[in-house]
Protein backbone atom coordinates (compact mmCIF):
# COMPACT_ATOMS: atom_id res chain seq x y z
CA UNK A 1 55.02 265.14 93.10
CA UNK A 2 54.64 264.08 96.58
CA UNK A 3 54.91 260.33 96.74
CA UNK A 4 51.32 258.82 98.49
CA UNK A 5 51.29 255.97 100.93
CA UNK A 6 47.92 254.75 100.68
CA UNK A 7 44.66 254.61 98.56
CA UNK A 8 44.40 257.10 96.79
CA UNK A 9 47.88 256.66 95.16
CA UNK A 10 48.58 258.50 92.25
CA UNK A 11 47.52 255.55 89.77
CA UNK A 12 44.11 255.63 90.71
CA UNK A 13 44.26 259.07 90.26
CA UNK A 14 46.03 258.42 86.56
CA UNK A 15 43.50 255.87 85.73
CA UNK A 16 40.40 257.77 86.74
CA UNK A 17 41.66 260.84 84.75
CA UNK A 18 41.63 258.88 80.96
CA UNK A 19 38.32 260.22 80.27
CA UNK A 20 39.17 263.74 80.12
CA UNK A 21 42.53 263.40 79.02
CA UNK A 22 41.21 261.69 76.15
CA UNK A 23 38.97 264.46 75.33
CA UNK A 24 42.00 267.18 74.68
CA UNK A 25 44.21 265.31 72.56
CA UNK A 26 42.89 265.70 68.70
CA UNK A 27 42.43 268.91 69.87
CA UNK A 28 45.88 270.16 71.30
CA UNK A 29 47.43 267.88 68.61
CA UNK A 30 45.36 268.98 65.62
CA UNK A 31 48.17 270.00 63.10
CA UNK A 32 51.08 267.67 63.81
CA UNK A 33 48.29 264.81 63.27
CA UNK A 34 47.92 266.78 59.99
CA UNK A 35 51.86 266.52 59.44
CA UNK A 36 52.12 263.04 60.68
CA UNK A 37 49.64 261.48 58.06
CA UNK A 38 51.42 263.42 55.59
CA UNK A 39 54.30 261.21 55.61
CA UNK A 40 52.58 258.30 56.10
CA UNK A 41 50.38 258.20 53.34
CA UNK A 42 53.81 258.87 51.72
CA UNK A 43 56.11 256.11 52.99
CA UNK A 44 56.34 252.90 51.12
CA UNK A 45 56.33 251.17 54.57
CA UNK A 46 55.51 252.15 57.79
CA UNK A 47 56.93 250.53 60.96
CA UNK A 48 55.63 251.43 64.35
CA UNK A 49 58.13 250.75 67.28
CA UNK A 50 58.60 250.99 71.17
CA UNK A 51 59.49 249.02 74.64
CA UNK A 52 56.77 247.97 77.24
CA UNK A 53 53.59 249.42 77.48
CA UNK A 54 54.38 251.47 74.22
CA UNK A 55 54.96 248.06 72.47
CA UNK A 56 51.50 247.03 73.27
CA UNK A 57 50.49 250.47 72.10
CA UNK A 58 52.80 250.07 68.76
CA UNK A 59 50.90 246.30 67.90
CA UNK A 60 47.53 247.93 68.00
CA UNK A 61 49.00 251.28 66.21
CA UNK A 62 50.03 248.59 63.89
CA UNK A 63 46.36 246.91 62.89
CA UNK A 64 44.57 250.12 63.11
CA UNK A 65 47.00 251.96 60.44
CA UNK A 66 46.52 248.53 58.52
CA UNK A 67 43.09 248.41 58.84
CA UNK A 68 41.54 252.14 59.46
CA UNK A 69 44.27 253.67 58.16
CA UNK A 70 44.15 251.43 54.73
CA UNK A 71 47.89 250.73 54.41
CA UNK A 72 47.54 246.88 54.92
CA UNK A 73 50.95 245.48 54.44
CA UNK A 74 52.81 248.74 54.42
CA UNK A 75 52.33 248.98 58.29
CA UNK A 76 54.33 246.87 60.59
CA UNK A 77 54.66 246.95 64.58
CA UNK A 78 58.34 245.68 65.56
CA UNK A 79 59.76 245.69 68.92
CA UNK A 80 62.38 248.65 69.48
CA UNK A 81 64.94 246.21 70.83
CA UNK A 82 64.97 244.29 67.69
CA UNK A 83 64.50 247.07 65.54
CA UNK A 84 67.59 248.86 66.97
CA UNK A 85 69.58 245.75 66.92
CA UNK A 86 68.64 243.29 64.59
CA UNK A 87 66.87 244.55 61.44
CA UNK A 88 68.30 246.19 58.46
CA UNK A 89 67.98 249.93 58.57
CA UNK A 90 65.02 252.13 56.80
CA UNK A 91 65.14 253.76 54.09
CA UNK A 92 64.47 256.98 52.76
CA UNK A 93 60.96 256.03 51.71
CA UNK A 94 60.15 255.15 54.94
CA UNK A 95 58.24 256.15 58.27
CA UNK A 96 58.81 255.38 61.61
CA UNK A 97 56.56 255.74 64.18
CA UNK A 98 58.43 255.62 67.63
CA UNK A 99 56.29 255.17 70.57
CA UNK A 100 57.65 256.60 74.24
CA UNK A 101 56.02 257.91 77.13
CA UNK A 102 59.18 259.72 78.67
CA UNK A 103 61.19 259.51 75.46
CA UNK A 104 64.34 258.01 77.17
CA UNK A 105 64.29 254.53 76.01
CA UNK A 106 67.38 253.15 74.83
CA UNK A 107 66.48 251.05 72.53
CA UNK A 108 63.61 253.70 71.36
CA UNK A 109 65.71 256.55 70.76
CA UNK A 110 68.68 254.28 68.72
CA UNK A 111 65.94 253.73 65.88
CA UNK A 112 65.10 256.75 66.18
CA UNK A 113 68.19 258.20 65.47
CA UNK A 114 69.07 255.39 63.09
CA UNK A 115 65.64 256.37 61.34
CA UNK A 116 66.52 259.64 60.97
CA UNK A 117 70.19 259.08 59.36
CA UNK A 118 68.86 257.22 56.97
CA UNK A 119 66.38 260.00 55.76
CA UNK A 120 62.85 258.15 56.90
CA UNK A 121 60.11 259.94 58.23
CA UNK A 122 60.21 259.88 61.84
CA UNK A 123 57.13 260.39 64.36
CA UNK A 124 57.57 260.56 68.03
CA UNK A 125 54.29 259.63 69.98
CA UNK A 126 55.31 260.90 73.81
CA UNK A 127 54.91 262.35 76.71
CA UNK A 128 54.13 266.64 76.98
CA UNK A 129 57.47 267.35 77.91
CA UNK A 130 59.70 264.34 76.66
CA UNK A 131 62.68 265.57 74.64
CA UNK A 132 62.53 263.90 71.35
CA UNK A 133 64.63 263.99 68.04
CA UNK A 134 61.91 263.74 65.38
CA UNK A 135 60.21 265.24 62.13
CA UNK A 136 56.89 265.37 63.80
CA UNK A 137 55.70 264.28 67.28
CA UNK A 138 52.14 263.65 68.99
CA UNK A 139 52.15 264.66 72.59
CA UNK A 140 50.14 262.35 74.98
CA UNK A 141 50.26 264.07 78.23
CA UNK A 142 52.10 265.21 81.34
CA UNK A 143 55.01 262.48 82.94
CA UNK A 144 52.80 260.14 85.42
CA UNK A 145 53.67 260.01 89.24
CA UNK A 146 52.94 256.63 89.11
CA UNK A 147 55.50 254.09 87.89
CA UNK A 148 52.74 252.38 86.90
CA UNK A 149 51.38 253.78 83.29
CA UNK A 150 47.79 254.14 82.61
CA UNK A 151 46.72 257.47 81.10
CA UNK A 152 49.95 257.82 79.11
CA UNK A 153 49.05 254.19 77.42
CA UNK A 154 45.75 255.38 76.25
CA UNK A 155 46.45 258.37 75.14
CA UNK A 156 49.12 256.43 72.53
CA UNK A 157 46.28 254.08 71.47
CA UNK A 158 43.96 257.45 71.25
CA UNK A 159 46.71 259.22 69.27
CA UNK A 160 47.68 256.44 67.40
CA UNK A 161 44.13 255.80 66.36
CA UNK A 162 43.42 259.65 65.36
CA UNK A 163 46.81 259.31 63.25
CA UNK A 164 44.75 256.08 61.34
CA UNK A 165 41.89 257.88 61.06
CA UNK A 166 43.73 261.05 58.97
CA UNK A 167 45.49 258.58 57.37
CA UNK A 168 42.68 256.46 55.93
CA UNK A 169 39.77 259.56 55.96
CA UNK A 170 37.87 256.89 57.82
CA UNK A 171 35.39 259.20 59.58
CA UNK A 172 33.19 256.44 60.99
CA UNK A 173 35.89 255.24 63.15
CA UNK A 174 36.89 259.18 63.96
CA UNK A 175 33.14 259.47 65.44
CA UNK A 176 33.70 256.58 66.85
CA UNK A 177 37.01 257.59 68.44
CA UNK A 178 34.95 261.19 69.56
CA UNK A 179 32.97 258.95 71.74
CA UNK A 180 35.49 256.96 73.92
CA UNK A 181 35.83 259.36 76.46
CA UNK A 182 32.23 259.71 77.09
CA UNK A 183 31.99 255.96 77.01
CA UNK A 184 35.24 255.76 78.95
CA UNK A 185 33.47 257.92 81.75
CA UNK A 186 30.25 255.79 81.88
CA UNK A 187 32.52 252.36 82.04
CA UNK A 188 34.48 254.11 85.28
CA UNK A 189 31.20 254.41 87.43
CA UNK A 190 29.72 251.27 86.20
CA UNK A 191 31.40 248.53 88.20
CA UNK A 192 32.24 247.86 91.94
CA UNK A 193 35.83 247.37 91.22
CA UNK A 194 37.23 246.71 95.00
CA UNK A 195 34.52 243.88 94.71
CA UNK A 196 35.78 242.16 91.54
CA UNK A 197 39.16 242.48 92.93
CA UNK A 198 37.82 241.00 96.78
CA UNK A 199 36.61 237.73 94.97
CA UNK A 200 39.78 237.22 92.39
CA UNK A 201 42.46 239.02 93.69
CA UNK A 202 44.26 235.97 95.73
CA UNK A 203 44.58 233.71 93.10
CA UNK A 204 47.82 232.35 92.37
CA UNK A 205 48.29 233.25 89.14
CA UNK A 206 46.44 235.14 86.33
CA UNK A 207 46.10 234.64 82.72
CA UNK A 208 45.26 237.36 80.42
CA UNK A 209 43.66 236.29 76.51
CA UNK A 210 42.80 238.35 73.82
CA UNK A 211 42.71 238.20 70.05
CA UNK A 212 43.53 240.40 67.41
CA UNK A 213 44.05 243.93 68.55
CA UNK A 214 43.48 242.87 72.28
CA UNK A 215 46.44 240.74 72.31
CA UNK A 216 47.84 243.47 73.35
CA UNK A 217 45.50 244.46 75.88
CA UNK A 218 46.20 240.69 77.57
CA UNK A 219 49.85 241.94 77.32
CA UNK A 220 49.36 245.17 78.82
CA UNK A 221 46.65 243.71 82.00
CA UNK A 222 49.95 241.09 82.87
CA UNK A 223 52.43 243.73 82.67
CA UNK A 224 50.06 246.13 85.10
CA UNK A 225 49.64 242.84 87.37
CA UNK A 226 53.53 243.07 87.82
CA UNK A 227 54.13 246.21 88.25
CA UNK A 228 51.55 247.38 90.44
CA UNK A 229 50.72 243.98 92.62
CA UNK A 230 54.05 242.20 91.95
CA UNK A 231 52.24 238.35 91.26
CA UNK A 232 52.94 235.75 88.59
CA UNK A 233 50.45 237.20 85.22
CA UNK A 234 49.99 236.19 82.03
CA UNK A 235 49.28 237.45 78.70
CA UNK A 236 48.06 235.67 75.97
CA UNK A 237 46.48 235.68 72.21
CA UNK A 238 43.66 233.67 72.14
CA UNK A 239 44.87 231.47 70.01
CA UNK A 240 48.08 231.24 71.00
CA UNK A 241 46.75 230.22 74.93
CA UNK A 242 44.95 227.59 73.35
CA UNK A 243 47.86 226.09 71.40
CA UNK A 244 49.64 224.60 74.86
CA UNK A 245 49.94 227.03 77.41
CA UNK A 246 46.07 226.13 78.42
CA UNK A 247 47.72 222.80 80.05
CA UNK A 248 49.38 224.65 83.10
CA UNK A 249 45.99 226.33 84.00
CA UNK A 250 44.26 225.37 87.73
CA UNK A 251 41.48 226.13 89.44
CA UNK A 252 43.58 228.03 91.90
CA UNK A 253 44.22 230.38 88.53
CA UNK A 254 41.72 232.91 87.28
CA UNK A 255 41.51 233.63 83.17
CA UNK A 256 40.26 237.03 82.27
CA UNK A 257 39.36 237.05 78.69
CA UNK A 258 38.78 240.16 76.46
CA UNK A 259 35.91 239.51 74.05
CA UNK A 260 34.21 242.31 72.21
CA UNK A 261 32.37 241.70 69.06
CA UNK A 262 34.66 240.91 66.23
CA UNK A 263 36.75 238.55 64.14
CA UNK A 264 38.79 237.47 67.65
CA UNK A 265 35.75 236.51 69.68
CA UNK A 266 34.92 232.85 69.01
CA UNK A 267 38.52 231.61 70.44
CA UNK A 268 38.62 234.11 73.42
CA UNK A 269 34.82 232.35 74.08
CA UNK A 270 37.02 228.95 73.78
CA UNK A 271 39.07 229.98 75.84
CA UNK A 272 36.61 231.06 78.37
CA UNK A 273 34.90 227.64 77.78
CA UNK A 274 38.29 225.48 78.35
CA UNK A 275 39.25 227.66 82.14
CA UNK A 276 35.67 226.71 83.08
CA UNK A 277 36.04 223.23 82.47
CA UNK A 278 39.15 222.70 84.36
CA UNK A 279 37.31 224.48 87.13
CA UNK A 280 39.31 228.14 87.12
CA UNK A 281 37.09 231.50 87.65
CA UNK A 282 36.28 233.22 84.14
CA UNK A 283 36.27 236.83 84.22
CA UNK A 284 35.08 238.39 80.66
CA UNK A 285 34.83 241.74 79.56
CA UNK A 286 32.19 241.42 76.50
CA UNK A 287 29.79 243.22 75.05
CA UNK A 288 26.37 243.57 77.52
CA UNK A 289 24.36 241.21 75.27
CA UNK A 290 26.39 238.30 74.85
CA UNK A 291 24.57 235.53 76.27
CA UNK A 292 27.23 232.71 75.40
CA UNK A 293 29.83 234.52 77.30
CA UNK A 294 27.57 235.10 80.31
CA UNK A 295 26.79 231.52 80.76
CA UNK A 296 30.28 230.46 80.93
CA UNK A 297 32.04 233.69 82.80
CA UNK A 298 31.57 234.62 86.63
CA UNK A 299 31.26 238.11 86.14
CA UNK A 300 30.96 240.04 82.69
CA UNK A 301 32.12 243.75 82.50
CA UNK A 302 30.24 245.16 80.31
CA UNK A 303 31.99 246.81 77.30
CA UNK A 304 30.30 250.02 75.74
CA UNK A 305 29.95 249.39 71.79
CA UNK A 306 33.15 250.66 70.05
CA UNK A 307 34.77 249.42 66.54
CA UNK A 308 36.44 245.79 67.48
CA UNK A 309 39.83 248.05 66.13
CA UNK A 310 39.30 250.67 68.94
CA UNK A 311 38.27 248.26 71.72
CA UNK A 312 41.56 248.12 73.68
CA UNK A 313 40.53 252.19 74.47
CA UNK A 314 38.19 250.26 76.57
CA UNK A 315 39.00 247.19 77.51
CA UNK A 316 42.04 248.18 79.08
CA UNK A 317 40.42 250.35 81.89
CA UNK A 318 38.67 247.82 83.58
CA UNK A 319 42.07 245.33 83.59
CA UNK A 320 43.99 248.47 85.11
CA UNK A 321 41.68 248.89 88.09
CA UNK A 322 41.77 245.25 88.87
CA UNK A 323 45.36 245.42 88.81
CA UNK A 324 45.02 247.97 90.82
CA UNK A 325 42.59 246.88 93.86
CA UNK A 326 44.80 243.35 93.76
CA UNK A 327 47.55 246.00 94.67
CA UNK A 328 45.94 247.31 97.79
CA UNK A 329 44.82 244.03 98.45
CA UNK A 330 48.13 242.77 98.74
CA UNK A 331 49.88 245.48 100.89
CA UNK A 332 51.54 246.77 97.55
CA UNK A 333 52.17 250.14 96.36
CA UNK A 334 51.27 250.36 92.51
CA UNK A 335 53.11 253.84 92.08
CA UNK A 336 56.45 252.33 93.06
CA UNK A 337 57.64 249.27 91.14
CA UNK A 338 58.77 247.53 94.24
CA UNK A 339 60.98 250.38 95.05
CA UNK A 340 60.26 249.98 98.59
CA UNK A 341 62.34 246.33 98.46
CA UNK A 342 66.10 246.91 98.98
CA UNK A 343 66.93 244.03 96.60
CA UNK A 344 64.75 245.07 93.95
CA UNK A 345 66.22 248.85 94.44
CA UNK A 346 69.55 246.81 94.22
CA UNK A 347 68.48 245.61 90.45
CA UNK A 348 67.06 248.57 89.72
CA UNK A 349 70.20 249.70 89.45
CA UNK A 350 71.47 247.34 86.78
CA UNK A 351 68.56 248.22 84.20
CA UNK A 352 70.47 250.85 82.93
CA UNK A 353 73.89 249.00 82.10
């Protein structure tokens, strides 16, 4: 693919494309789904893994195979790096769940293969034409030009969530999971997203909070902040922000809080509260009708209604194109990864060592 120099680059393109992606995945994945909740309704525990952007997608594979899914304790998320290095190996009776969007990652593809030589069940979630060792694997969709990943991170969270679903016959959430690209759509036109980013995108730094499953969504918006606008981000659980790292926040800062209906929202409203009273812009994506939130936040993005465990779908989209719009506010390229810089090309080339 032709590398772009200017707007459009290839992860506007990417991000602007989730809606119909979405909309072909139960679809083209219909009987390896079938195969994949097979052995996890069979495993005695379940342990969903990966690196990145498919960590943030394992952590909210983990609550909604916990939760949708009904396996409660069975399911764990657990960062490949430790996995591959630290814990004790699965056993036969097990499942892993390996999340990768190229399928390359090092740490990834050890527990993988350490899965698999200890006779677990092993499910790759990756990209169409990633080369995987596994008994079953979900296919999210074609490698993204951009270094920056957008469509391949929903479409995890989309599989994963479809994989709950036929796991815990939990067809409310499975309508509910029809209707994200529709909603996903509607959420894309809704917003003037180059003038969100024109009145918070030269702060000097950012903090991300979010509770429960959108944790990882806070996670996710600072890693996209990185990589595609290269500025000091932060992601935070709710909870977690409010336990100390609240203290280093200015009014030079901005907080973005995600805070859709459910168990999570009464500390991300906290937090919302505390960045206003030290003077720092609030930026909250809620639902439309929450009044508290709108009295304390600059600017609400509206969420559409979705299950509080499908809500990173969502509330993802609008983080990515602020992270995006910072980008070309900044001079940056978001589909490079500072490859542009000769010293970061310079430490590019120690990742891999």
């Amino acid at each position: 693919m032709t590398a772009r120099t200017g707007h459009p680059y290839h992860m506007h393109d990417a991000i602007y494309a989730q809606p119909g992606a979405l909309r072909l995945l139960t679809r083209a994945n219909g009987a390896a789904l079938g195969a994949a909740a097979d052995r996890v309704q069979r495993a005695a525990r379940v342990v969903v893994t990966g690196v990145g952007s498919s960590w943030h997608a394992a952590r909210v594979g983990e609550l909604l195979l916990a939760g949708v899914g009904g396996l409660g304790w069975r399911a764990r998320a657990i960062h490949a790096f430790a996995l591959a290095r630290y814990w004790p190996a699965l056993d036969a009776g097990d499942a892993l769940i390996a999340v990768s969007h190229r399928g390359t990652t090092r740490d990834t593809v050890a527990a993988l293969g350490a899965a698999r030589a200890a006779g677990a069940a092993t499910i790759a979630v990756v990209g169409k034409d990633a080369a995987v060792a596994a008994d079953v694997t979900l296919r999210t969709v074609d490698q993204e030009s951009s270094e920056t990943h957008t469509v391949g991170y929903t479409a995890a969270l989309a599989l994963l969530a479809a994989l709950a679903v036929a796991v815990g016959g939990d067809d409310a959430t499975g309508h509910a999971l029809d209707s994200v690209p529709d909603l996903l759509a509607l959420l894309l036109g809704q917003e003037s997203w180059e003038d969100i980013a024109a009145r918070y995108g030269e702060r000097r730094r950012y903090y991300f909070v979010g509770g429960g499953p959108n944790a990882a969504t806070a996670d996710e918006a600072a890693l996209k902040m990185h990589e595609a606008s290269y500025v000091a981000a932060h992601g935070f659980d709710a909870e977690e922000f409010l336990h100390g790292p609240w203290t280093a926040l200015t009014a030079e800062d901005a907080l973005f809080v995600v805070a859709p209906p459910g168990a999570a929202r009464e500390r991300a409203l906290t937090a919302a509260r505390v960045a206003r009273a030290i003077g720092a812009p609030v930026i909250a994506l809620a639902a439309e009708d929450d009044r508290e939130m709108a009295d304390v936040a600059g600017d609400v993005v509206a969420l559409p209604p979705v299950p509080e465990a499908l809500s990173p779908l969502v509330a993802v989209v609008p983080l990515q194109l602020f992270a995006y719009h910072t980008a070309l506010r900044a001079g940056a390229n978001p589909d490079a990864t500072r490859a542009e810089s000769p010293a970061h090309a310079r430490a590019r080339g120690l990742l891999a060592r």
